[in-house]
Protein backbone atom coordinates (compact mmCIF):
# COMPACT_ATOMS: atom_id res chain seq x y z
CA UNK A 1 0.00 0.00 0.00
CA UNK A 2 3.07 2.52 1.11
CA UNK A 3 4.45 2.01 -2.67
CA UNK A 4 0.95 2.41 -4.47
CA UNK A 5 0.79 5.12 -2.80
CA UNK A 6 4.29 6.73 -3.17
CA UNK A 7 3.68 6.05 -6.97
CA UNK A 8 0.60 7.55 -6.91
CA UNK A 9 1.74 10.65 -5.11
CA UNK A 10 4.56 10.48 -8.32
CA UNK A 11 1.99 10.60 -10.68
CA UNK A 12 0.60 13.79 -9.47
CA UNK A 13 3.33 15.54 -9.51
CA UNK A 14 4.01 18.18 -12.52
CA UNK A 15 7.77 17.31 -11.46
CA UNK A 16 7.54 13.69 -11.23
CA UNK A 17 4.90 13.03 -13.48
CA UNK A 18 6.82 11.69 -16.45
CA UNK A 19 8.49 9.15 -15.18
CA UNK A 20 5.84 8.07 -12.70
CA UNK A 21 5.27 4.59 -13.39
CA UNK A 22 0.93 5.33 -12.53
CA UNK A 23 0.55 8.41 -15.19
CA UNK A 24 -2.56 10.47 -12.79
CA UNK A 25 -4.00 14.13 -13.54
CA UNK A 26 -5.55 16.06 -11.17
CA UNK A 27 -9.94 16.40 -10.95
CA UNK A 28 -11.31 18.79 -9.08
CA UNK A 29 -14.90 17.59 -7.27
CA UNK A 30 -16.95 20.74 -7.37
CA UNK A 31 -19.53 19.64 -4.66
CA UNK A 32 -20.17 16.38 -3.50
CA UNK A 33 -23.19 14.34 -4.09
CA UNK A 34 -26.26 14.77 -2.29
CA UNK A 35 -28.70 12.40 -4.07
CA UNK A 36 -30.75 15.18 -5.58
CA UNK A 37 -28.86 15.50 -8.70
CA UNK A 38 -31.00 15.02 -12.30
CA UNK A 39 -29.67 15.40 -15.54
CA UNK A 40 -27.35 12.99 -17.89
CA UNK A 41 -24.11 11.68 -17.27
CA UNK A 42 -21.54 9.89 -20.04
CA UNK A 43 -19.35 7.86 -18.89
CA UNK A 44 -16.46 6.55 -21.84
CA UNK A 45 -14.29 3.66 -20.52
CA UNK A 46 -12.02 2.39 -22.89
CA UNK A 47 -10.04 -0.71 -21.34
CA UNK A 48 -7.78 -3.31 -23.53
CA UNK A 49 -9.75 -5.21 -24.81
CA UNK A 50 -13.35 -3.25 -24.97
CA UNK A 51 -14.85 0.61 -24.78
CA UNK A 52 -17.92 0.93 -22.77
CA UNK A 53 -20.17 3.88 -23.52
CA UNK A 54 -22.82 4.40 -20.72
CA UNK A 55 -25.30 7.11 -21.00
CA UNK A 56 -26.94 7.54 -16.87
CA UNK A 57 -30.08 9.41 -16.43
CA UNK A 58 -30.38 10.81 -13.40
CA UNK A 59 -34.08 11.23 -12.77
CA UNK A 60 -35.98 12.37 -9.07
CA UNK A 61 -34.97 10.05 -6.46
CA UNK A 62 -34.83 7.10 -6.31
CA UNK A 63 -35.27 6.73 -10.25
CA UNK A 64 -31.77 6.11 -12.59
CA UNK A 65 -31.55 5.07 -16.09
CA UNK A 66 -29.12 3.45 -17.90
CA UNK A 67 -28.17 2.92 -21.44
CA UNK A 68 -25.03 1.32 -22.28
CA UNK A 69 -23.08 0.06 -25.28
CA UNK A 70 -19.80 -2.49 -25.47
CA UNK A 71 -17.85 -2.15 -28.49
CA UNK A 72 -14.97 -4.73 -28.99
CA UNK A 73 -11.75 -3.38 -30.06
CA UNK A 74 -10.12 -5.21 -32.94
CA UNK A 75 -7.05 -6.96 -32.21
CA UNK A 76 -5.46 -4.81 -35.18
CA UNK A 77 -5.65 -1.40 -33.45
CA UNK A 78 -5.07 -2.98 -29.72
């Protein structure tokens, strides 16, 4: 954990950042959740092997909808 960590903390920093062997950027959380949030939220994943695409409604508590897509990425552009 005291090495994830320590890498982590490398990957953060603008002086450290390029050799860091977990590449991180900063996020800044505006506000925190507080369960009355409605709108639409995408969410793009792109792993090795697939890229999810979720599309999350957030509707009036408790309601959520979710759409979501799995597209396989071709072993030629891996």
């Amino acid at each position: 954990m005291q090495l994830l960590e320590q890498e982590m903390e490398a990957g953060l920093s603008p002086a450290t950042h390029k050799n860091a062997d977990i590449k991180m950027f900063p996020t800044y959380v505006r506000n925190i959740a507080d369960g009355s949030e409605v709108g639409q939220v995408l969410a793009l994943d792109l792993g090795g092997t697939n890229f999810r695409v979720l599309l999350v409604t957030l509707l009036p508590q408790p309601k959520i909808d979710l759409k979501s897509k799995i597209f396989v990425i071709p072993q030629s552009i891996m």
